[in-house]
N, C-alpha and C. Protein backbone atom coordinates (compact mmCIF):
# COMPACT_ATOMS: atom_id res chain seq x y z
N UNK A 1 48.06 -48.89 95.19
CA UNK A 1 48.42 -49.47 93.91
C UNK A 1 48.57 -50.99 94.09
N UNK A 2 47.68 -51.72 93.41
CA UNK A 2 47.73 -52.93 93.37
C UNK A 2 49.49 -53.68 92.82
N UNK A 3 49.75 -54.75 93.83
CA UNK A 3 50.80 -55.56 93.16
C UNK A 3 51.20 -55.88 91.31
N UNK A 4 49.98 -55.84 91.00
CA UNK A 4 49.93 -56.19 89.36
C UNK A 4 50.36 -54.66 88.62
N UNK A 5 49.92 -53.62 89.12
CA UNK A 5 50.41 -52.26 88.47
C UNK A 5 51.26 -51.67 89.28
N UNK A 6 52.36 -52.33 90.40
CA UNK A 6 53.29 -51.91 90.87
C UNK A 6 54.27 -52.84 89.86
N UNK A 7 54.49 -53.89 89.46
CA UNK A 7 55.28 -54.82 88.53
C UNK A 7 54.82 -54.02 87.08
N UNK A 8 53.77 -53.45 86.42
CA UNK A 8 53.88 -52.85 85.63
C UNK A 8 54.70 -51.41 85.39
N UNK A 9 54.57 -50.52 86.55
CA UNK A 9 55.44 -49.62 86.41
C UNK A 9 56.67 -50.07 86.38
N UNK A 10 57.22 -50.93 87.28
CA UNK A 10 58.96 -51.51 87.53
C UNK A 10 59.29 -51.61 85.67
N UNK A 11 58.43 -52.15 85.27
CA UNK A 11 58.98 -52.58 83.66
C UNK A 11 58.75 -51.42 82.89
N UNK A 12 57.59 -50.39 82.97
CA UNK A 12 57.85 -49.38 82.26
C UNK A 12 58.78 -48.68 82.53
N UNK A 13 59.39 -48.39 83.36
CA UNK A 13 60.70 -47.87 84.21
C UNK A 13 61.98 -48.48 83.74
N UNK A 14 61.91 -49.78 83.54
CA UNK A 14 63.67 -50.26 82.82
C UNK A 14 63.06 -50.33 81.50
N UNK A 15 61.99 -50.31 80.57
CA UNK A 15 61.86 -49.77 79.28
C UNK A 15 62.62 -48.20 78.89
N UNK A 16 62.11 -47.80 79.93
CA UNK A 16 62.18 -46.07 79.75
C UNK A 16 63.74 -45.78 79.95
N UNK A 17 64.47 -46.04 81.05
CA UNK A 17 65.71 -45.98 81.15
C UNK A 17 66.78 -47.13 80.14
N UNK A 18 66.29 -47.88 79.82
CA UNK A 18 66.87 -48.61 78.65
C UNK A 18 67.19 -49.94 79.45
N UNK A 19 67.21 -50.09 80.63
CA UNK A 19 67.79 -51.47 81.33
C UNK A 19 66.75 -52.32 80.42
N UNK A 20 65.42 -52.39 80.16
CA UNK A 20 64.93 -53.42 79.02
C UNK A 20 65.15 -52.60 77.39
N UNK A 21 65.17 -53.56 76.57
CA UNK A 21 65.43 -52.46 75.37
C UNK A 21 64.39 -53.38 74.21
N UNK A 22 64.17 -52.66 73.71
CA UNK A 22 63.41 -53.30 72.33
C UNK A 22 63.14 -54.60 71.76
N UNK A 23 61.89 -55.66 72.13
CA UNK A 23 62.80 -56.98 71.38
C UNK A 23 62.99 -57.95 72.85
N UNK A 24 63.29 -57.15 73.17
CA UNK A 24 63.83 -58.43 74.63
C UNK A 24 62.87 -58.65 75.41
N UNK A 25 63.66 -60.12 75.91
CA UNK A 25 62.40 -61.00 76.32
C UNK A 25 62.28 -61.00 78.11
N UNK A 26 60.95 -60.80 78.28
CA UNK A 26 60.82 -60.54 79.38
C UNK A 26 60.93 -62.39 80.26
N UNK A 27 61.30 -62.00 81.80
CA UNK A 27 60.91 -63.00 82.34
C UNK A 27 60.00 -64.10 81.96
N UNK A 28 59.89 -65.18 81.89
CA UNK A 28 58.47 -65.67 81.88
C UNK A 28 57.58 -65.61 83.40
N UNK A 29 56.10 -65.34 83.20
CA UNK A 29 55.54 -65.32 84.36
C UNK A 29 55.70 -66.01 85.93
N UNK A 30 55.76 -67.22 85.17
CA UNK A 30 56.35 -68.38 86.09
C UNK A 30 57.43 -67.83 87.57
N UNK A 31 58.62 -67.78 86.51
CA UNK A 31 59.75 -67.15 87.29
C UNK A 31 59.87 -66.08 87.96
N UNK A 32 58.90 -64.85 87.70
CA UNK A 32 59.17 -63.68 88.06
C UNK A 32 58.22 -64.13 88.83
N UNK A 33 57.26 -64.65 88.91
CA UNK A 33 56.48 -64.40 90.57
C UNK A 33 56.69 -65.44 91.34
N UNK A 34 57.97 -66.47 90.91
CA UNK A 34 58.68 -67.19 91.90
C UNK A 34 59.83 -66.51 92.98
N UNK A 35 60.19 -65.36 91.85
CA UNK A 35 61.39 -64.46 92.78
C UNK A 35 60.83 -63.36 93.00
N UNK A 36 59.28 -63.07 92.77
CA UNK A 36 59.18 -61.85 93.46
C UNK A 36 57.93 -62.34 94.67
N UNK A 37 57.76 -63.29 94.88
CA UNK A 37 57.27 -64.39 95.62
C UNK A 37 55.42 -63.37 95.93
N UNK A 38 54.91 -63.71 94.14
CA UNK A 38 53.54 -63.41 94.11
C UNK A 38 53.17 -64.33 93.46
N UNK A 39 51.69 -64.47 93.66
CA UNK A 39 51.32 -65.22 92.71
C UNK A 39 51.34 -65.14 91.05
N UNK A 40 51.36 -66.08 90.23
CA UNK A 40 51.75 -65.98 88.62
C UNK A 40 50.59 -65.11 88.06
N UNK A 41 49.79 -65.09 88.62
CA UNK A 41 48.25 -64.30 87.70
C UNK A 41 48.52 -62.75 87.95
N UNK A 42 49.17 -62.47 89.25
CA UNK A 42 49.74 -61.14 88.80
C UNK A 42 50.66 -60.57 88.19
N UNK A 43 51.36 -61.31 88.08
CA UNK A 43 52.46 -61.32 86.77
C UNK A 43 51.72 -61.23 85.87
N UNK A 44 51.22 -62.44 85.32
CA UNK A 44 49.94 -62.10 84.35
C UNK A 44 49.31 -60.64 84.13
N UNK A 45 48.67 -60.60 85.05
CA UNK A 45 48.28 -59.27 85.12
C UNK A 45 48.67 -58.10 84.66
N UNK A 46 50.09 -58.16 85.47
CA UNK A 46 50.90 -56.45 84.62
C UNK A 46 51.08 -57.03 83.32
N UNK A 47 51.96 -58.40 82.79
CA UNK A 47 51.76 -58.23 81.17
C UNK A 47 50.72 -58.09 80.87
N UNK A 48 49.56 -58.37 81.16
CA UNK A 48 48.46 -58.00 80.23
C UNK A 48 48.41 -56.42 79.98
N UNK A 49 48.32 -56.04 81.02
CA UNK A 49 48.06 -54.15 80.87
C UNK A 49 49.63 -53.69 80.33
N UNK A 50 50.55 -54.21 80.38
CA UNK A 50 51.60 -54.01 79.42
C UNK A 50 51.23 -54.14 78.05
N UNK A 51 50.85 -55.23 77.58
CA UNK A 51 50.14 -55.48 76.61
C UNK A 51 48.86 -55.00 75.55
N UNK A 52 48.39 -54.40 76.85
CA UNK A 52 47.05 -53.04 76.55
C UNK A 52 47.33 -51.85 76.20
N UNK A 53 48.61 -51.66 76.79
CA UNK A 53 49.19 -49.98 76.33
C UNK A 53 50.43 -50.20 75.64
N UNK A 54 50.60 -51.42 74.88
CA UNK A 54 51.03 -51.31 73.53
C UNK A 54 52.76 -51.60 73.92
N UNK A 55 53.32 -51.70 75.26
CA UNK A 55 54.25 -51.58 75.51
C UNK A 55 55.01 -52.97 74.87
N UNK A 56 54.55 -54.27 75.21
CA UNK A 56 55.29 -55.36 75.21
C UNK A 56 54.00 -56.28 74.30
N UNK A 57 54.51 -57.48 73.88
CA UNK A 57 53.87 -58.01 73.10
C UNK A 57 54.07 -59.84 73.22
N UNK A 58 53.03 -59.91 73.16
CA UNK A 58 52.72 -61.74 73.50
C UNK A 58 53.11 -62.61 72.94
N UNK A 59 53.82 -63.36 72.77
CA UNK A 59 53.99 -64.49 71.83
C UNK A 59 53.63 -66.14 72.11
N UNK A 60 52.66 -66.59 71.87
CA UNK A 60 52.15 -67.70 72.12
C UNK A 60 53.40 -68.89 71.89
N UNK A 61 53.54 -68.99 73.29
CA UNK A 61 54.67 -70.82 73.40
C UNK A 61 55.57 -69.83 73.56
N UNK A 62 56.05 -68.71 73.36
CA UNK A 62 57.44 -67.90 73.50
C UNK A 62 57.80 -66.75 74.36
N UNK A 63 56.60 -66.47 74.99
CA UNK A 63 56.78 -65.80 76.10
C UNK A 63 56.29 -64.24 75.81
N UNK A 64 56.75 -62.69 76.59
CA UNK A 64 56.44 -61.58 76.36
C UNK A 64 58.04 -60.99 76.00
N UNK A 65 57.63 -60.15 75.37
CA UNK A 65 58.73 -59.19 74.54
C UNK A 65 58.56 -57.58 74.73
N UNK A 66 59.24 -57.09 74.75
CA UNK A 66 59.45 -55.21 74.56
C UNK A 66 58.88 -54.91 72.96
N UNK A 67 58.07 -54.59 72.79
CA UNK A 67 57.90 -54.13 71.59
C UNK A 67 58.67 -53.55 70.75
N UNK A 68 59.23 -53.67 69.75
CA UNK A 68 60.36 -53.03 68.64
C UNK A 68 59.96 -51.30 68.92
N UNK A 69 58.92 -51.13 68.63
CA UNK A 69 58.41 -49.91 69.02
C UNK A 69 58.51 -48.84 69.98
N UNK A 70 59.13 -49.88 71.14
CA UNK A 70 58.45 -49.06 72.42
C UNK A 70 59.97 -48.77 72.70
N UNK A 71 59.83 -46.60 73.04
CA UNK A 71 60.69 -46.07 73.70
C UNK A 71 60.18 -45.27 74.88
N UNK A 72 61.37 -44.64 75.43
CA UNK A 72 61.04 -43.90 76.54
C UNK A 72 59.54 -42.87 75.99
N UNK A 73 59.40 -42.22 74.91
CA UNK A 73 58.30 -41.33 74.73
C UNK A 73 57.41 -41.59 75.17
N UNK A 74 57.01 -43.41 74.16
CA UNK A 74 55.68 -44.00 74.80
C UNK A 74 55.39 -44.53 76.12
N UNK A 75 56.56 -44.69 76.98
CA UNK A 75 56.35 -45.82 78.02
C UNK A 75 55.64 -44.14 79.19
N UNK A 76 56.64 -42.96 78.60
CA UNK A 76 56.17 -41.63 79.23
C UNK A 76 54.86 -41.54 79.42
N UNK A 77 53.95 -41.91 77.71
CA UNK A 77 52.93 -41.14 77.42
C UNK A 77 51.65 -42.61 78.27
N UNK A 78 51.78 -43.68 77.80
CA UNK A 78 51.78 -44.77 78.76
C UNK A 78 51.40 -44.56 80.07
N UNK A 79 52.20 -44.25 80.99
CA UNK A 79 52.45 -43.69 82.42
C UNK A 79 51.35 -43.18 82.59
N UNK A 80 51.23 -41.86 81.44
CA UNK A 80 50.43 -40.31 81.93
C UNK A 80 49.19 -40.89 81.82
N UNK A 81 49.12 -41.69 80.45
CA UNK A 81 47.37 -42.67 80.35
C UNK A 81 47.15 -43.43 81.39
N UNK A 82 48.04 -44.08 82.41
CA UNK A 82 47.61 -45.14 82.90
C UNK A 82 46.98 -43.94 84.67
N UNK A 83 47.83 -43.38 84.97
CA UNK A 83 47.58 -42.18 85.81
C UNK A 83 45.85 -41.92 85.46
N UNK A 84 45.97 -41.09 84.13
CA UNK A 84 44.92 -40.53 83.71
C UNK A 84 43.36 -41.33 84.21
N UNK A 85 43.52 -42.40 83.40
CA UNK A 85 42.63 -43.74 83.44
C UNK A 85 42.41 -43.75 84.82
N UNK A 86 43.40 -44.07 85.89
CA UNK A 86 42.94 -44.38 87.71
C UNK A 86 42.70 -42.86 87.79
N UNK A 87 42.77 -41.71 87.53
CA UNK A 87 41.94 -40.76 88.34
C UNK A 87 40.66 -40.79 87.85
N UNK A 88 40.64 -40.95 86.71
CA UNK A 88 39.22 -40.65 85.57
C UNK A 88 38.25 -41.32 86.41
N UNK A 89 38.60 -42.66 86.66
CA UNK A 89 37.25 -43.96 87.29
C UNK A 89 37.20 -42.90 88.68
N UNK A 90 37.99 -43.25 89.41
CA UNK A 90 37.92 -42.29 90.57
C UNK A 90 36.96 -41.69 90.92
N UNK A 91 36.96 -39.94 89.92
CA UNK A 91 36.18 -39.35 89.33
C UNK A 91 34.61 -39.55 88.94
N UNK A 92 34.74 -41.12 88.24
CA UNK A 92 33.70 -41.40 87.96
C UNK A 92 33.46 -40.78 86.41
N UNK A 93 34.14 -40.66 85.68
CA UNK A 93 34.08 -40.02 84.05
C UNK A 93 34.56 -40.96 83.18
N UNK A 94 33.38 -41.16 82.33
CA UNK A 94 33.36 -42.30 81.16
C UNK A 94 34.54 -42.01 80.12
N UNK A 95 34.66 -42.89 79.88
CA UNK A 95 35.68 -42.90 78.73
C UNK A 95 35.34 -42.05 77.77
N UNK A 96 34.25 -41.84 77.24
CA UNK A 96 34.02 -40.27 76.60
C UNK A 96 34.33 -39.49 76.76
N UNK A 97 33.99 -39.50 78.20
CA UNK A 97 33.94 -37.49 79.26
C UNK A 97 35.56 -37.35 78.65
N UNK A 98 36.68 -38.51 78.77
CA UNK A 98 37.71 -38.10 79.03
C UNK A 98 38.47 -37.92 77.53
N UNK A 99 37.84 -38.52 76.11
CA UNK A 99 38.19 -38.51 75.09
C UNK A 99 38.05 -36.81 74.81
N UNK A 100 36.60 -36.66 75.39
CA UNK A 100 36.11 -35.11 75.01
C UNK A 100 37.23 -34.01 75.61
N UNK A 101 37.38 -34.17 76.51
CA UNK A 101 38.21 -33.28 76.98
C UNK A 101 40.38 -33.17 76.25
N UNK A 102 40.04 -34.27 76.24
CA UNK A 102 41.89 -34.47 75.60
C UNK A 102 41.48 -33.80 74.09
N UNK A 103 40.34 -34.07 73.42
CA UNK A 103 40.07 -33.51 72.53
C UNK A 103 40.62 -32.09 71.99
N UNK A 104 39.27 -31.90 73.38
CA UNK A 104 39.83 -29.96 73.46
C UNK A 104 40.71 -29.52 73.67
N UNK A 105 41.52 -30.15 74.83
CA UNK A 105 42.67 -29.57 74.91
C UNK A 105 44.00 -29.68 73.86
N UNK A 106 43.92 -30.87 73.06
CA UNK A 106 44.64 -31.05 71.91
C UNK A 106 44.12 -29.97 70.03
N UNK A 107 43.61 -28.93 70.48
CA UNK A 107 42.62 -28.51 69.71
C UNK A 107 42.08 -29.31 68.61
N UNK A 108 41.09 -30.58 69.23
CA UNK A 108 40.63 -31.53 68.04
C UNK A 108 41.53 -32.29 66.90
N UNK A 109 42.62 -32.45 67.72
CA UNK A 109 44.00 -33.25 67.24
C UNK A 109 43.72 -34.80 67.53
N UNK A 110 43.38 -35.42 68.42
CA UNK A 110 43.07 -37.00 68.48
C UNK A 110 42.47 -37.46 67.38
């Protein structure tokens, strides 16, 4: 697991348990990969894919935020996609193969 999706789980993890809560403002990049002594682009990094799965949200000049939205359910369901996604490539199964199948198993619920 890359550094950038080891700092992404840490935050889906105090989303989920509530240590981050709704709204609140995350570190700025800067700082957190001054004290977690990485470079800032991986910081970058996990917000972005934070950002991709809907968890936290960008604010230009103001930094990243917890989404009003985001609770333990999603940061759960989050997790299981982001899992899903690294076995799928793995695998080698297109983003189809894997729509098709959640499909079925959701009986044509997506």
């Amino acid at each position: 697991m890359s550094l950038a999706e080891q700092i992404a789980v840490q935050i889906r993890a105090a989303v989920a348990s509530g240590d981050l809560s709704p709204g609140e403002r995350l570190p700025p990049a800067r700082e957190l990969s001054v004290s977690l002594r990485v470079n800032m682009h991986t910081v970058l990094r996990a917000y972005q894919q934070l950002r991709d799965e809907e968890l936290i949200e960008m604010r230009q000049g103001r930094g990243a935020f917890v989404r009003e939205d985001a609770g333990s359910l999603s940061v759960r369901v989050s997790e299981l996609a982001a899992q899903l996604a690294t076995e799928a490539r793995k695998l080698g199964l297109s983003p189809q193969d894997v729509h098709a199948r959640i499909d079925r198993l959701m009986g044509g619920a997506v």
